[in-house]
ModelCIF file with pLDDT and N, C-alpha, C, O atoms, coordinates in Angstrom:
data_MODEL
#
_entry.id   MODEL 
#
_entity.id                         1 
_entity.type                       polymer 
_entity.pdbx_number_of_molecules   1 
#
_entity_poly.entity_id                      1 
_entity_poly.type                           'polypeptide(L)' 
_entity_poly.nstd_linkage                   no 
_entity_poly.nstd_monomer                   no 
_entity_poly.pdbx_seq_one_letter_code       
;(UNK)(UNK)(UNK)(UNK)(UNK)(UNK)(UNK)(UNK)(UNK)(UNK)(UNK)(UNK)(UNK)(UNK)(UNK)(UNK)
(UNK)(UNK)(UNK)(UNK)(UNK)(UNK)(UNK)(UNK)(UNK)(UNK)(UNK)(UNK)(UNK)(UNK)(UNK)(UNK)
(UNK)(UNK)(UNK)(UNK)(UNK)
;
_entity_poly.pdbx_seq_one_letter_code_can   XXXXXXXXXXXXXXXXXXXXXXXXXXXXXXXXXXXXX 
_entity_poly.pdbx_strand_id                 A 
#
loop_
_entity_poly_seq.entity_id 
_entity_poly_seq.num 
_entity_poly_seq.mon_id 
_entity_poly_seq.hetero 
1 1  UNK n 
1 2  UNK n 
1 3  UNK n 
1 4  UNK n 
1 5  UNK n 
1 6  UNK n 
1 7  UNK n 
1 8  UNK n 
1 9  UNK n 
1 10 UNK n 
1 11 UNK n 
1 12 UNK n 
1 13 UNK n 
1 14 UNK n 
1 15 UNK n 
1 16 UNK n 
1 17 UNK n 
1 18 UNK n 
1 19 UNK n 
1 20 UNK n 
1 21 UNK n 
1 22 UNK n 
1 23 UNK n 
1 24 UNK n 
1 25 UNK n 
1 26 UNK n 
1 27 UNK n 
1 28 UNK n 
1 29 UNK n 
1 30 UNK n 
1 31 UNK n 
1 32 UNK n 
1 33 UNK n 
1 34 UNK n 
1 35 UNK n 
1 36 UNK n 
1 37 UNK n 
#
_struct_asym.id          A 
_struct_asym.entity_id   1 
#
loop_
_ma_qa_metric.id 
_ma_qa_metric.mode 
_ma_qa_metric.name 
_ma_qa_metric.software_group_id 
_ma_qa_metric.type 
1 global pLDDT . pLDDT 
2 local  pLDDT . pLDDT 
#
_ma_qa_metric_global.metric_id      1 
_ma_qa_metric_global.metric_value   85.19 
_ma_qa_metric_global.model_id       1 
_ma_qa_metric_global.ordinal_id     1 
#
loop_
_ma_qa_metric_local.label_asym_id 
_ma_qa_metric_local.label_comp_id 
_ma_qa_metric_local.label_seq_id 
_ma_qa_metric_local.metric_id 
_ma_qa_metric_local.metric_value 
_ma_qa_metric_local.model_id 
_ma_qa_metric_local.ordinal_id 
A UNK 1  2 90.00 1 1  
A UNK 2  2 89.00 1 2  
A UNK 3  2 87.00 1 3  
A UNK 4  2 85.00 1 4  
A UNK 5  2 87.00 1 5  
A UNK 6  2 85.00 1 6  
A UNK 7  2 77.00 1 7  
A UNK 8  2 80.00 1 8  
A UNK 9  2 85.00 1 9  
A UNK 10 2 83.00 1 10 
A UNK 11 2 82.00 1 11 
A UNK 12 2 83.00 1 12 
A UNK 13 2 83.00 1 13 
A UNK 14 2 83.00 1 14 
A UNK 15 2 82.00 1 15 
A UNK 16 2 82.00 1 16 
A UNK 17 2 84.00 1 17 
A UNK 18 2 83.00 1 18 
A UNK 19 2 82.00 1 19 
A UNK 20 2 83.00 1 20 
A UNK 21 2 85.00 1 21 
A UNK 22 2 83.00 1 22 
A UNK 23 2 82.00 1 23 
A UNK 24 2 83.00 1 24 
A UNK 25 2 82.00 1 25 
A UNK 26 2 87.00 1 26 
A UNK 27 2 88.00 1 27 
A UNK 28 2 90.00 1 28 
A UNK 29 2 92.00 1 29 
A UNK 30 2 90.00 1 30 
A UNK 31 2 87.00 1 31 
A UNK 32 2 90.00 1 32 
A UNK 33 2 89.00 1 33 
A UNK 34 2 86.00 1 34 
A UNK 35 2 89.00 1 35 
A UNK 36 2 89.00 1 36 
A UNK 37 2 85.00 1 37 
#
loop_
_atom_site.group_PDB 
_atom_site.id 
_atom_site.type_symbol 
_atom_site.label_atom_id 
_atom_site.label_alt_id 
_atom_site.label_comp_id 
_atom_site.label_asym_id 
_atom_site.label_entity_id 
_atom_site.label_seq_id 
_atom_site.pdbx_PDB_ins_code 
_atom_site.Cartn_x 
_atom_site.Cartn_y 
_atom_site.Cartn_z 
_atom_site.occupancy 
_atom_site.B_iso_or_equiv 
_atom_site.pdbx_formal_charge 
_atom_site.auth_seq_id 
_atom_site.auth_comp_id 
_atom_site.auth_asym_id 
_atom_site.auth_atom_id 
_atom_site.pdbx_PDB_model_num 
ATOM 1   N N  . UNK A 1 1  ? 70.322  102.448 79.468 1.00 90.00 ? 1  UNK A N  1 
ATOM 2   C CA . UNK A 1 1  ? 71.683  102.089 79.036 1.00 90.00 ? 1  UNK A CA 1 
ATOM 3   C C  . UNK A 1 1  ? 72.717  102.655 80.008 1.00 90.00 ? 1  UNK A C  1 
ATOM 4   O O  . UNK A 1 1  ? 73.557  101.907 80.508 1.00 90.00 ? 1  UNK A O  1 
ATOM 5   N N  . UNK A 1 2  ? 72.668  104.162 80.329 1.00 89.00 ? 2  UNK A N  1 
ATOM 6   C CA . UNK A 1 2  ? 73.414  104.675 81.614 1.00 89.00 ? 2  UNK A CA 1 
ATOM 7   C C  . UNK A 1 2  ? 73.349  103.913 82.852 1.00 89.00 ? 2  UNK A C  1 
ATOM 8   O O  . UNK A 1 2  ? 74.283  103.804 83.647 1.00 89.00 ? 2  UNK A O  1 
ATOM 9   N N  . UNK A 1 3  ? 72.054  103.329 82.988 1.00 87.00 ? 3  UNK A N  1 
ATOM 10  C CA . UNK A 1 3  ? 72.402  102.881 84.606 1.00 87.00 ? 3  UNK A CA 1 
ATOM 11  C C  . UNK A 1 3  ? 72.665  101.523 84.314 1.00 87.00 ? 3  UNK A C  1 
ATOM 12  O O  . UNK A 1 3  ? 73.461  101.139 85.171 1.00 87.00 ? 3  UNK A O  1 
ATOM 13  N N  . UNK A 1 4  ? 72.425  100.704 83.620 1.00 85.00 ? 4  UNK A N  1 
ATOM 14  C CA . UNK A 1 4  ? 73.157  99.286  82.940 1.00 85.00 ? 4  UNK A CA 1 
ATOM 15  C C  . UNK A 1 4  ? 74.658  99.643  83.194 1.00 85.00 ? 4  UNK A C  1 
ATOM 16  O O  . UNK A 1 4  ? 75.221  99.075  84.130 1.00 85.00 ? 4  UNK A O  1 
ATOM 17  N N  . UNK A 1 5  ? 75.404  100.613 82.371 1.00 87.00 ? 5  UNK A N  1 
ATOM 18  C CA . UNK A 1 5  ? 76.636  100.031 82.294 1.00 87.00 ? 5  UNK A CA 1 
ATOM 19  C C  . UNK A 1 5  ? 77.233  101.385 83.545 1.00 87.00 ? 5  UNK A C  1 
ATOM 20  O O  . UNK A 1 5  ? 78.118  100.992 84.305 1.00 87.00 ? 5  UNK A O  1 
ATOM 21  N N  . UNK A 1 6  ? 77.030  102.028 83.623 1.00 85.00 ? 6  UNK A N  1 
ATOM 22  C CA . UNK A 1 6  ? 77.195  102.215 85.154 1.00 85.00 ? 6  UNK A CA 1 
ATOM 23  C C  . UNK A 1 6  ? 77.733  101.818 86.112 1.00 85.00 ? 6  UNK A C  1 
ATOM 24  O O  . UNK A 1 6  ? 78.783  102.215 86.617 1.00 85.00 ? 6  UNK A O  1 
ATOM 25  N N  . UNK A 1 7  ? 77.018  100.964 86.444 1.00 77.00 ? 7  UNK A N  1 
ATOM 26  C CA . UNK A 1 7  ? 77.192  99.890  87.225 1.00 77.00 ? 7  UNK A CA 1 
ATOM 27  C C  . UNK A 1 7  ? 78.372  98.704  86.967 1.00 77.00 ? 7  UNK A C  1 
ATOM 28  O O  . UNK A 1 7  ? 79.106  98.354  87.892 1.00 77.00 ? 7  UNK A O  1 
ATOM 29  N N  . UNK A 1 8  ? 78.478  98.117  85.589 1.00 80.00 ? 8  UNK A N  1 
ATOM 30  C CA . UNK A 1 8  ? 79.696  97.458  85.345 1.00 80.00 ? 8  UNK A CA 1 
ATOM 31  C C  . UNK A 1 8  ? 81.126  98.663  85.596 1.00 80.00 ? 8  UNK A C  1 
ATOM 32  O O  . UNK A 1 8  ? 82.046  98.784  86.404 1.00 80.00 ? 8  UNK A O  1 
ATOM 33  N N  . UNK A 1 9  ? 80.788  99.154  84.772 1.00 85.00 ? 9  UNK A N  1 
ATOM 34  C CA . UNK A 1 9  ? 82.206  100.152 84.452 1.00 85.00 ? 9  UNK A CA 1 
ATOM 35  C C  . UNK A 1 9  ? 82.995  100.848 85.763 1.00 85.00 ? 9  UNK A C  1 
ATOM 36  O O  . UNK A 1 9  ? 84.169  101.214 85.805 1.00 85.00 ? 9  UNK A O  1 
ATOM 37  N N  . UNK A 1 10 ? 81.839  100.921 86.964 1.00 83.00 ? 10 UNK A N  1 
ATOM 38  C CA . UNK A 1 10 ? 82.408  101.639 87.750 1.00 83.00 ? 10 UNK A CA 1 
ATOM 39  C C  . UNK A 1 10 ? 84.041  100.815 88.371 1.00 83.00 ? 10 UNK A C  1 
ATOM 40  O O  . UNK A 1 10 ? 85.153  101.251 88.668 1.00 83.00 ? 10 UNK A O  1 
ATOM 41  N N  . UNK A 1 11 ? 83.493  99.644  88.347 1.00 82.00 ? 11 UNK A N  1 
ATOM 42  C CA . UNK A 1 11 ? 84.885  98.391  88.869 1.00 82.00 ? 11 UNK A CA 1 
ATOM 43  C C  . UNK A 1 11 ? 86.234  98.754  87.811 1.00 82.00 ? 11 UNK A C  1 
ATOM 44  O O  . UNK A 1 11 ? 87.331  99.193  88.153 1.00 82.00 ? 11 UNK A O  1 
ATOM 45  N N  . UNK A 1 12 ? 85.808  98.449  86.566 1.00 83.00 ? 12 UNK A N  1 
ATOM 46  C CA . UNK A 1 12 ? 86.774  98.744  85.771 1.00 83.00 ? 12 UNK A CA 1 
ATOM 47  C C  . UNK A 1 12 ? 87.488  100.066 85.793 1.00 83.00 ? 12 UNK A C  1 
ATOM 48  O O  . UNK A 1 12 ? 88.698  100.207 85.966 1.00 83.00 ? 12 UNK A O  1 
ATOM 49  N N  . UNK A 1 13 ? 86.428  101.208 85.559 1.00 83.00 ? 13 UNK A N  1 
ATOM 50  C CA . UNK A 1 13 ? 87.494  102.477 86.007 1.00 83.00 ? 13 UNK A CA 1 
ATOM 51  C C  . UNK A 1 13 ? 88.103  102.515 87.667 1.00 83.00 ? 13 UNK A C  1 
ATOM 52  O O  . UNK A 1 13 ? 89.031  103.283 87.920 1.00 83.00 ? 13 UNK A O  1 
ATOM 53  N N  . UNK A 1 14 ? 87.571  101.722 88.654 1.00 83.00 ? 14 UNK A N  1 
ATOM 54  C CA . UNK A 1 14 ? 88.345  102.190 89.817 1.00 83.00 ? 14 UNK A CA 1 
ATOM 55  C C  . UNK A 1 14 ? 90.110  101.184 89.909 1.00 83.00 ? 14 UNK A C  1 
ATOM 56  O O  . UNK A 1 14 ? 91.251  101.347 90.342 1.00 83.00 ? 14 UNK A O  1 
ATOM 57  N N  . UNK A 1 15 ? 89.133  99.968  89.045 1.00 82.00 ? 15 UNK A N  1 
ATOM 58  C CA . UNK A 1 15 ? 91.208  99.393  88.482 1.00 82.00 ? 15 UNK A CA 1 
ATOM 59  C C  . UNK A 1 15 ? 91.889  100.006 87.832 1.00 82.00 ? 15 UNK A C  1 
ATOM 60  O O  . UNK A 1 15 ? 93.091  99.908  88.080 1.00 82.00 ? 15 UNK A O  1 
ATOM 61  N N  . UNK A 1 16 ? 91.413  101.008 86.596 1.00 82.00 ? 16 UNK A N  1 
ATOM 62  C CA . UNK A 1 16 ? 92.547  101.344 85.929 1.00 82.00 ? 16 UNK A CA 1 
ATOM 63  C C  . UNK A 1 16 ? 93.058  102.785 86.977 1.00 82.00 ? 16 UNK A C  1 
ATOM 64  O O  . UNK A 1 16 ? 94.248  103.056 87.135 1.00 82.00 ? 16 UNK A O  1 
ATOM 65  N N  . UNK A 1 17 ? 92.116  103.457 87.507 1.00 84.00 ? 17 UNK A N  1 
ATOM 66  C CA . UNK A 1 17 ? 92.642  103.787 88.382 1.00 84.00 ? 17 UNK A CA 1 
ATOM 67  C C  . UNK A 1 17 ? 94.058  103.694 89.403 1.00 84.00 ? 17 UNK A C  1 
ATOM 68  O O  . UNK A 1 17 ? 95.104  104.336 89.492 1.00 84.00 ? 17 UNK A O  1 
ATOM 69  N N  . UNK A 1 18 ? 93.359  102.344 90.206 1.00 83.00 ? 18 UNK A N  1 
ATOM 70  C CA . UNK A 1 18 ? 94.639  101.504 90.996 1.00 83.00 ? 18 UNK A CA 1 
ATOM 71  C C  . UNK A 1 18 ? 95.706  101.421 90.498 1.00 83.00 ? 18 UNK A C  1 
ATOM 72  O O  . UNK A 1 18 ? 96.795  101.711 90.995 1.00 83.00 ? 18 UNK A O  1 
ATOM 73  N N  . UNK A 1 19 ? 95.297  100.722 88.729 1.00 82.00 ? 19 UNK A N  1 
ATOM 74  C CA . UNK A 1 19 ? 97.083  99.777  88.550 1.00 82.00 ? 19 UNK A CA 1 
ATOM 75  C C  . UNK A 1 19 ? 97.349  100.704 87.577 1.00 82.00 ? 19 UNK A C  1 
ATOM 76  O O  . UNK A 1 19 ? 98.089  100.163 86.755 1.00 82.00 ? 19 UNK A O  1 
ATOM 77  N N  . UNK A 1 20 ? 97.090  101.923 87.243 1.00 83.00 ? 20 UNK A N  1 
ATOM 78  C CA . UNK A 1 20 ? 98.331  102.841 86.639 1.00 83.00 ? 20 UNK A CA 1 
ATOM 79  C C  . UNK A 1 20 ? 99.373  103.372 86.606 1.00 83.00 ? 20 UNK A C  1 
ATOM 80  O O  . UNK A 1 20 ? 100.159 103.661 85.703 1.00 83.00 ? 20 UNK A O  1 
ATOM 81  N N  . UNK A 1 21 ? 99.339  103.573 88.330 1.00 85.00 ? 21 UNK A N  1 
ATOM 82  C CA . UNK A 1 21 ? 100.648 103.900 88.879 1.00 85.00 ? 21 UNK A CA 1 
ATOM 83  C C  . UNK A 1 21 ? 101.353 102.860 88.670 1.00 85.00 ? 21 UNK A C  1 
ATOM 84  O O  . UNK A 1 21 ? 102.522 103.134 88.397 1.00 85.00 ? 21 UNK A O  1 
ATOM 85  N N  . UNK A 1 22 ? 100.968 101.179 88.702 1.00 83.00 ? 22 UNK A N  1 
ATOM 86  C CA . UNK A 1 22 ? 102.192 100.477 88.382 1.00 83.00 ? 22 UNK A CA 1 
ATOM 87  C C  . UNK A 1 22 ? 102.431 99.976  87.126 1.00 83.00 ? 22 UNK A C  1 
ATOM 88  O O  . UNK A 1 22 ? 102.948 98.903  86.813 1.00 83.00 ? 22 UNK A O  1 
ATOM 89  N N  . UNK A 1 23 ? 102.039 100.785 86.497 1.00 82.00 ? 23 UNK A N  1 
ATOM 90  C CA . UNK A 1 23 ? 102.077 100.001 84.891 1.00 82.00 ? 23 UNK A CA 1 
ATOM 91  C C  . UNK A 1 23 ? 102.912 101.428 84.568 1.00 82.00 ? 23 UNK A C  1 
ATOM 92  O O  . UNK A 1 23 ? 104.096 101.333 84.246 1.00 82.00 ? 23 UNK A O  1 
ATOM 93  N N  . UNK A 1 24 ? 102.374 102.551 84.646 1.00 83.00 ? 24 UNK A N  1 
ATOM 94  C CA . UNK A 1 24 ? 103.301 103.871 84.159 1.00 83.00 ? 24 UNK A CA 1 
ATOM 95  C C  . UNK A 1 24 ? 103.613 105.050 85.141 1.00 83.00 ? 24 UNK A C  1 
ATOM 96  O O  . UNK A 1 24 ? 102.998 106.041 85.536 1.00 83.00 ? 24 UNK A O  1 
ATOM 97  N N  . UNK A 1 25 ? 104.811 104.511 85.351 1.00 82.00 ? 25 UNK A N  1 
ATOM 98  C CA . UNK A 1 25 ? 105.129 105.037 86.754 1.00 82.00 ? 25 UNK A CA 1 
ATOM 99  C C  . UNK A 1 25 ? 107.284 105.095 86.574 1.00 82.00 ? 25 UNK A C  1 
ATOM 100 O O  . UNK A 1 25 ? 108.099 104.303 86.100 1.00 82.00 ? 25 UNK A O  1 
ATOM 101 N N  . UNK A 1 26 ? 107.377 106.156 87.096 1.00 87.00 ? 26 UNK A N  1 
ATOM 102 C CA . UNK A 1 26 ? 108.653 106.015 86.675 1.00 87.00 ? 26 UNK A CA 1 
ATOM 103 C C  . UNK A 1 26 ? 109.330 105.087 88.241 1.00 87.00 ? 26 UNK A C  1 
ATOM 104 O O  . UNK A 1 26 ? 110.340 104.389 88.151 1.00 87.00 ? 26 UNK A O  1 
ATOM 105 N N  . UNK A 1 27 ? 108.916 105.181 88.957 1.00 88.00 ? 27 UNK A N  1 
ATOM 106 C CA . UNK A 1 27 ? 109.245 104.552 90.323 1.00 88.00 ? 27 UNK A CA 1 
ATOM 107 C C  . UNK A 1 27 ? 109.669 102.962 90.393 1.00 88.00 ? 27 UNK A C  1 
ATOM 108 O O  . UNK A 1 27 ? 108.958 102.026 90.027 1.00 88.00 ? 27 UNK A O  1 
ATOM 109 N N  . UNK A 1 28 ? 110.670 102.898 90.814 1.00 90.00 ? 28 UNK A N  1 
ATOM 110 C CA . UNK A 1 28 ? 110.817 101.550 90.853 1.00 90.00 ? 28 UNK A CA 1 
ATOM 111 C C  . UNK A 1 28 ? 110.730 100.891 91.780 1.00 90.00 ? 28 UNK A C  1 
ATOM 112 O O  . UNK A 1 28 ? 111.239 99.770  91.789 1.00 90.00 ? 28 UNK A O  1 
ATOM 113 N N  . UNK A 1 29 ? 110.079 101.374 92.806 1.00 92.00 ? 29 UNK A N  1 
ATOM 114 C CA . UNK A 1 29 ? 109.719 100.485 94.221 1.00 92.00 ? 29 UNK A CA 1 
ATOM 115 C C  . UNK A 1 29 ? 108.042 99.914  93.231 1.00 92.00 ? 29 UNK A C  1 
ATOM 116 O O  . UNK A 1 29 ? 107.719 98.745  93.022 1.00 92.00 ? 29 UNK A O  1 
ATOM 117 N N  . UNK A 1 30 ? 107.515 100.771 92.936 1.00 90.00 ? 30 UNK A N  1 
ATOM 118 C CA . UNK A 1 30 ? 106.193 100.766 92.268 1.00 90.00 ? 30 UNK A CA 1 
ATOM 119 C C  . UNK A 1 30 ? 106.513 99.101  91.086 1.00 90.00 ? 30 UNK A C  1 
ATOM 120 O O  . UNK A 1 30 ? 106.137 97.978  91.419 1.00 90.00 ? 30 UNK A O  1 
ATOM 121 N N  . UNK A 1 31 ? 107.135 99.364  89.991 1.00 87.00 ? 31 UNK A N  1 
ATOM 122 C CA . UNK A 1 31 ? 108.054 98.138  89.368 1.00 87.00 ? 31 UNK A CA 1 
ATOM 123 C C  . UNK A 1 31 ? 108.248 97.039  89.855 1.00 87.00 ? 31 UNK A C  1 
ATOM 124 O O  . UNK A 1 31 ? 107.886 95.960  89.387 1.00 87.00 ? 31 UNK A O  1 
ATOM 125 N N  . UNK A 1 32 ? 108.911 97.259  90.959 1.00 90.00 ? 32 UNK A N  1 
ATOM 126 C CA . UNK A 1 32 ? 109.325 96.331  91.377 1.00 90.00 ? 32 UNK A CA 1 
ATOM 127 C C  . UNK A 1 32 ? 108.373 95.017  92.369 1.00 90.00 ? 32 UNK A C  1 
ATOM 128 O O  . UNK A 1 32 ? 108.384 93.795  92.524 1.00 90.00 ? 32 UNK A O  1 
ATOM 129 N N  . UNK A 1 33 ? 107.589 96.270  92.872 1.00 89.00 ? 33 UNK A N  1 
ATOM 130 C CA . UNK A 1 33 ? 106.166 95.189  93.481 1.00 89.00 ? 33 UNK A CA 1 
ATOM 131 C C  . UNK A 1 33 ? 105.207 94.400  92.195 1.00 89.00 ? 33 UNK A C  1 
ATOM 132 O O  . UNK A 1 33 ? 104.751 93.257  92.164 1.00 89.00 ? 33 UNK A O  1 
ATOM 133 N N  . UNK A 1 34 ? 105.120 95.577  91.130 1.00 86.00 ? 34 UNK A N  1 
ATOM 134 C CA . UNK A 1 34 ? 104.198 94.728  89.987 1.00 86.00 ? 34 UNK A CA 1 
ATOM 135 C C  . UNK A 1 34 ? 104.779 93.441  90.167 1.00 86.00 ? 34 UNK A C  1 
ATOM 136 O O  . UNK A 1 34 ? 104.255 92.464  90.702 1.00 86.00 ? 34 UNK A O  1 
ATOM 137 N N  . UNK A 1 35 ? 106.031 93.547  89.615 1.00 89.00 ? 35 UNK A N  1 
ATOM 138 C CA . UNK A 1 35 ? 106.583 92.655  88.681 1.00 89.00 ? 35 UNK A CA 1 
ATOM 139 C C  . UNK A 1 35 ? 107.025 90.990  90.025 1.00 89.00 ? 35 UNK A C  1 
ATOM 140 O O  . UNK A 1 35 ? 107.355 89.879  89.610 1.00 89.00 ? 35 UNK A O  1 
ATOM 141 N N  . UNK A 1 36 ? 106.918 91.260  91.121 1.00 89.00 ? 36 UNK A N  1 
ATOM 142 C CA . UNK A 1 36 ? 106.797 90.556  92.175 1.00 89.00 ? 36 UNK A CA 1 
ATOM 143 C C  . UNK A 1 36 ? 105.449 90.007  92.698 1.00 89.00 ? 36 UNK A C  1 
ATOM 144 O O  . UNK A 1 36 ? 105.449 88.866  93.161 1.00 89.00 ? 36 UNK A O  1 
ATOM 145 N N  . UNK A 1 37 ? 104.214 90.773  92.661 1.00 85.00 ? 37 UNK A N  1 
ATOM 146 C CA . UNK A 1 37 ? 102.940 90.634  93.255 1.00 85.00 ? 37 UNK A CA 1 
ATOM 147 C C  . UNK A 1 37 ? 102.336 89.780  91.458 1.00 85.00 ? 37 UNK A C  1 
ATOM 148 O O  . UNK A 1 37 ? 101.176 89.395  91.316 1.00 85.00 ? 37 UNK A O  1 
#
């Protein structure tokens, strides 16, 4: 079961990773690309 989902999850945690800074982020250069890209 560990090395099954392992393997999926690793993608998912390295996005929430990535897009946190632009989802909760007080920065608005950060904002401002989300909401553009």
């Amino acid at each position: 079961y560990t090395a099954m989902r392992r393997r999926h999850l690793d993608y998912y945690q390295l996005a929430t990773r990535a897009l946190t800074p632009l989802f909760q982020s007080d920065s608005r250069v950060l904002g401002w690309l989300r909401d553009l890209v």
